[in-house]
C-alpha atoms as a PDB file:
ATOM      1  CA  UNK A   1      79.672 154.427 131.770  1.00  0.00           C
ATOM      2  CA  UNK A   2      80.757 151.382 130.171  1.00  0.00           C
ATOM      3  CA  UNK A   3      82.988 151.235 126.733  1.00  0.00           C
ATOM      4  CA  UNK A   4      79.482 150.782 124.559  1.00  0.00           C
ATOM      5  CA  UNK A   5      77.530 153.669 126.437  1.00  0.00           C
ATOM      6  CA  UNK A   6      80.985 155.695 125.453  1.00  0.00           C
ATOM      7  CA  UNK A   7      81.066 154.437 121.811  1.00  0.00           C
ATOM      8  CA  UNK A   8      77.337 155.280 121.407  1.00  0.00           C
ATOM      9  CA  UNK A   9      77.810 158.542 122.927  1.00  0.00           C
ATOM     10  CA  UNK A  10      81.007 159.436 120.876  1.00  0.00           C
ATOM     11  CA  UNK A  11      78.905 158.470 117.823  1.00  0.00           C
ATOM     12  CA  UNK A  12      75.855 159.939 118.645  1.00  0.00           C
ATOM     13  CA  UNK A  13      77.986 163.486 119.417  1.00  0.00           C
ATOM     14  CA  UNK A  14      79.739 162.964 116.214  1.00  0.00           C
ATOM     15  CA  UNK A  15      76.180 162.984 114.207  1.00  0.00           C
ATOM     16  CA  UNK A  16      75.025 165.989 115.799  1.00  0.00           C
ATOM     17  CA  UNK A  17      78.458 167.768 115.120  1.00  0.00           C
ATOM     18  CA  UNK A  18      78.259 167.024 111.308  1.00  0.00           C
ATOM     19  CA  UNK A  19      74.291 168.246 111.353  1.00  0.00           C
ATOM     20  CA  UNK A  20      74.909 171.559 113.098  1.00  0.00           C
ATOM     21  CA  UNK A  21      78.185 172.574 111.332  1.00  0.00           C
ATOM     22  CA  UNK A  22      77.042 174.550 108.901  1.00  0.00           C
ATOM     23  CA  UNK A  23      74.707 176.746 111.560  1.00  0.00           C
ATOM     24  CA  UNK A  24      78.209 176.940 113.523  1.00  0.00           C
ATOM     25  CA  UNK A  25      79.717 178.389 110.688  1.00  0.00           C
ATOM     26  CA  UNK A  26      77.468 180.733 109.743  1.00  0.00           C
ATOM     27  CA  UNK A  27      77.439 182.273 113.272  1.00  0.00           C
ATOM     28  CA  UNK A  28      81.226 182.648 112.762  1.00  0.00           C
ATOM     29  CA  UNK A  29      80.765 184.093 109.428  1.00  0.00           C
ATOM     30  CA  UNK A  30      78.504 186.353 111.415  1.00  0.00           C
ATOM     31  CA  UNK A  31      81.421 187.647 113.623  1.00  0.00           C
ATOM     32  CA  UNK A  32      83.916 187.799 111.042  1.00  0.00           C
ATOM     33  CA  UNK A  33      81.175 189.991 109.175  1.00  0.00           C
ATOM     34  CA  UNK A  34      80.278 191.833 112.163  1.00  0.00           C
ATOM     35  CA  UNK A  35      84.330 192.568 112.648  1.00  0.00           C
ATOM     36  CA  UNK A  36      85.076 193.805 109.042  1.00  0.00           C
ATOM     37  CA  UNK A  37      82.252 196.595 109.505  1.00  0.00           C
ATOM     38  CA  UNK A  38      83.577 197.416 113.032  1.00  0.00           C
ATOM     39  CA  UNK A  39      86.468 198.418 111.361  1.00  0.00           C
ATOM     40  CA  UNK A  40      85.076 200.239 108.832  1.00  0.00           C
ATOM     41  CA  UNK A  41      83.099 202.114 111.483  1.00  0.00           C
ATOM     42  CA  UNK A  42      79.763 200.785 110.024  1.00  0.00           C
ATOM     43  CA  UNK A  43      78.498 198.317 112.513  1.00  0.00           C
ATOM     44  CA  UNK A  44      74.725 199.260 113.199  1.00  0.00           C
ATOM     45  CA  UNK A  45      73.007 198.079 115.982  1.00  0.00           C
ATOM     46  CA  UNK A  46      70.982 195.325 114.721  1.00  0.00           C
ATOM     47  CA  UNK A  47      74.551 194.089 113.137  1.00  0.00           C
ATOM     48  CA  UNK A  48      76.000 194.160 116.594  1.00  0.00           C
ATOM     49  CA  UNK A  49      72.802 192.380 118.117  1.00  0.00           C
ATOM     50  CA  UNK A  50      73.472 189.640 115.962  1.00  0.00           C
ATOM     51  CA  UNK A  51      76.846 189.220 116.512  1.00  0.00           C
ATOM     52  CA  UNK A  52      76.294 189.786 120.074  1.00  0.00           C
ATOM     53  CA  UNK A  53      73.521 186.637 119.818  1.00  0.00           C
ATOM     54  CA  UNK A  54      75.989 184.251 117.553  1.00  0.00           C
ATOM     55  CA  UNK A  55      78.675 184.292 120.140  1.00  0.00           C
ATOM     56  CA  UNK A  56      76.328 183.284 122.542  1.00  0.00           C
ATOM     57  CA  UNK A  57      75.223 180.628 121.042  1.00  0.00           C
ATOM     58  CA  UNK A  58      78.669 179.352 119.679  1.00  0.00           C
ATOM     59  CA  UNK A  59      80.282 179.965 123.465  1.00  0.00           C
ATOM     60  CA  UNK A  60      76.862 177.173 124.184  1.00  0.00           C
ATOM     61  CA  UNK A  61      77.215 174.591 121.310  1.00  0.00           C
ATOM     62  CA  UNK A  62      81.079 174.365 121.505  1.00  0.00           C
ATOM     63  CA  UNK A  63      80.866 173.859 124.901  1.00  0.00           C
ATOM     64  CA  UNK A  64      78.759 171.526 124.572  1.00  0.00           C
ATOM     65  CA  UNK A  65      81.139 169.669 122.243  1.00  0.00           C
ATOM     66  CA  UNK A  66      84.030 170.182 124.418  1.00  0.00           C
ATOM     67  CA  UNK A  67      85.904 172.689 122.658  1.00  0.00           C
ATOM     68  CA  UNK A  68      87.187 174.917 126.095  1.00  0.00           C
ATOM     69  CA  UNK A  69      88.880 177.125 124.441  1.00  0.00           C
ATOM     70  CA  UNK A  70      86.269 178.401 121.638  1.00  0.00           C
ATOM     71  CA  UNK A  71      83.570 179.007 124.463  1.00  0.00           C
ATOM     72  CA  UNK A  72      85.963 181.230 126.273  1.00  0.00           C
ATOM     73  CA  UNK A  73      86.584 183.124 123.092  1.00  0.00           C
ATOM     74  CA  UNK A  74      83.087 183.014 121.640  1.00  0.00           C
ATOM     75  CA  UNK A  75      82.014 184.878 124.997  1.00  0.00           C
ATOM     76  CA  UNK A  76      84.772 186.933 124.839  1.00  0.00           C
ATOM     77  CA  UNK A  77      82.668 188.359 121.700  1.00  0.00           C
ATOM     78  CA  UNK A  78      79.774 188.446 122.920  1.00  0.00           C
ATOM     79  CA  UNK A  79      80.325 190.514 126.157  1.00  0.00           C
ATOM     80  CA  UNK A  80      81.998 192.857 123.869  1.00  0.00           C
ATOM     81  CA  UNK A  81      79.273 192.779 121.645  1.00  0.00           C
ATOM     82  CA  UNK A  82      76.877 193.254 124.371  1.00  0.00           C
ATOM     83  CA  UNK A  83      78.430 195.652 126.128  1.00  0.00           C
ATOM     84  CA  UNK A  84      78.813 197.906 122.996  1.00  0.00           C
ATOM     85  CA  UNK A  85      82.494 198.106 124.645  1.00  0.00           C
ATOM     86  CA  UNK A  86      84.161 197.034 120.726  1.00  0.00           C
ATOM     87  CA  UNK A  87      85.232 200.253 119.634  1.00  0.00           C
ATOM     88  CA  UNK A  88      88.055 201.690 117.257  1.00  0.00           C
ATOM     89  CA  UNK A  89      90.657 199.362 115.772  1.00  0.00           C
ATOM     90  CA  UNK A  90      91.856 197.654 118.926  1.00  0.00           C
ATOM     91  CA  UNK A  91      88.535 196.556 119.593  1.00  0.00           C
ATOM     92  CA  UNK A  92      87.844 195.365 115.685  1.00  0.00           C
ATOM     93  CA  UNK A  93      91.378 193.935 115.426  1.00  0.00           C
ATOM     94  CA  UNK A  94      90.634 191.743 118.283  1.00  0.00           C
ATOM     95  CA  UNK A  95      87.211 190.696 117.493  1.00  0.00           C
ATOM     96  CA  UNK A  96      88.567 189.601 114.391  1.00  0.00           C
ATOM     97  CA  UNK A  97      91.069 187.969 115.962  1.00  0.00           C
ATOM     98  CA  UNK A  98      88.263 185.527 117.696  1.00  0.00           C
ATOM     99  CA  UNK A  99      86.763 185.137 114.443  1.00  0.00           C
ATOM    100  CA  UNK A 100      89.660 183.694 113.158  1.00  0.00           C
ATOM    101  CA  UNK A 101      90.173 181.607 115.975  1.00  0.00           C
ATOM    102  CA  UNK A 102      87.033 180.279 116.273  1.00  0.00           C
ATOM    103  CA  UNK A 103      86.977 179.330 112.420  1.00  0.00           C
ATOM    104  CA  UNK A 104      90.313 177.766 113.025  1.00  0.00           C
ATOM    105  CA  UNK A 105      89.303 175.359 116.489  1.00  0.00           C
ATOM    106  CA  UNK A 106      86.237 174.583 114.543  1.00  0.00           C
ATOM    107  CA  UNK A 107      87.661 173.540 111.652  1.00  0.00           C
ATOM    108  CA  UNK A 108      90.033 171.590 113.287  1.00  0.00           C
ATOM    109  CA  UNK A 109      87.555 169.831 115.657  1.00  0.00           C
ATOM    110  CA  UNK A 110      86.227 168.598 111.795  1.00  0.00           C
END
């Protein structure tokens, strides 16, 4: 691919970043959410559905955008979301963890 196709791809990528931030976000505040009321012991299961759901799709789009490391830890979530194998503090602690993380390699992606 020559320099141009890369510019127009590194522009084009950049666009699509800027539109779909605030969905990525959202699913992160969905995960941080989901985290606090794993802690507090009052994580139903449509709460842990959606959490379950986010992660997949953030572990997709930041893929997508190259960011390695946030995939890894966005399914990280979701197994443990789908598994229903986030229990007790350890579990909440590090799901919150991820949260955090993600919010922080998004944020700094810009």
């Amino acid at each position: 691919m020559g320099s141009g196709a890369q510019s127009e791809m590194a522009d084009t990528l950049a666009r699509l970043w800027t539109k779909f931030l605030p969905d990525i976000l959202e699913r992160v505040c969905v995960l941080e959410s989901a985290g606090a009321a794993l802690s507090a012991g009052t994580l139903g299961a449509e709460e842990r559905a959606a959490a379950a759901a986010a992660a997949h799709k953030l572990a997709g789009v930041l893929g997508t955008f190259g960011l390695a490391e946030g995939t890894a830890l966005a399914r990280e979530a979701e197994a443990s979301y789908s598994a229903n194998s986030a229990s007790g503090l350890v579990g909440a602690a590090r799901l919150r963890q991820i949260a955090i993380e993600l919010d922080r390699i998004i944020r700094a992606r810009g």
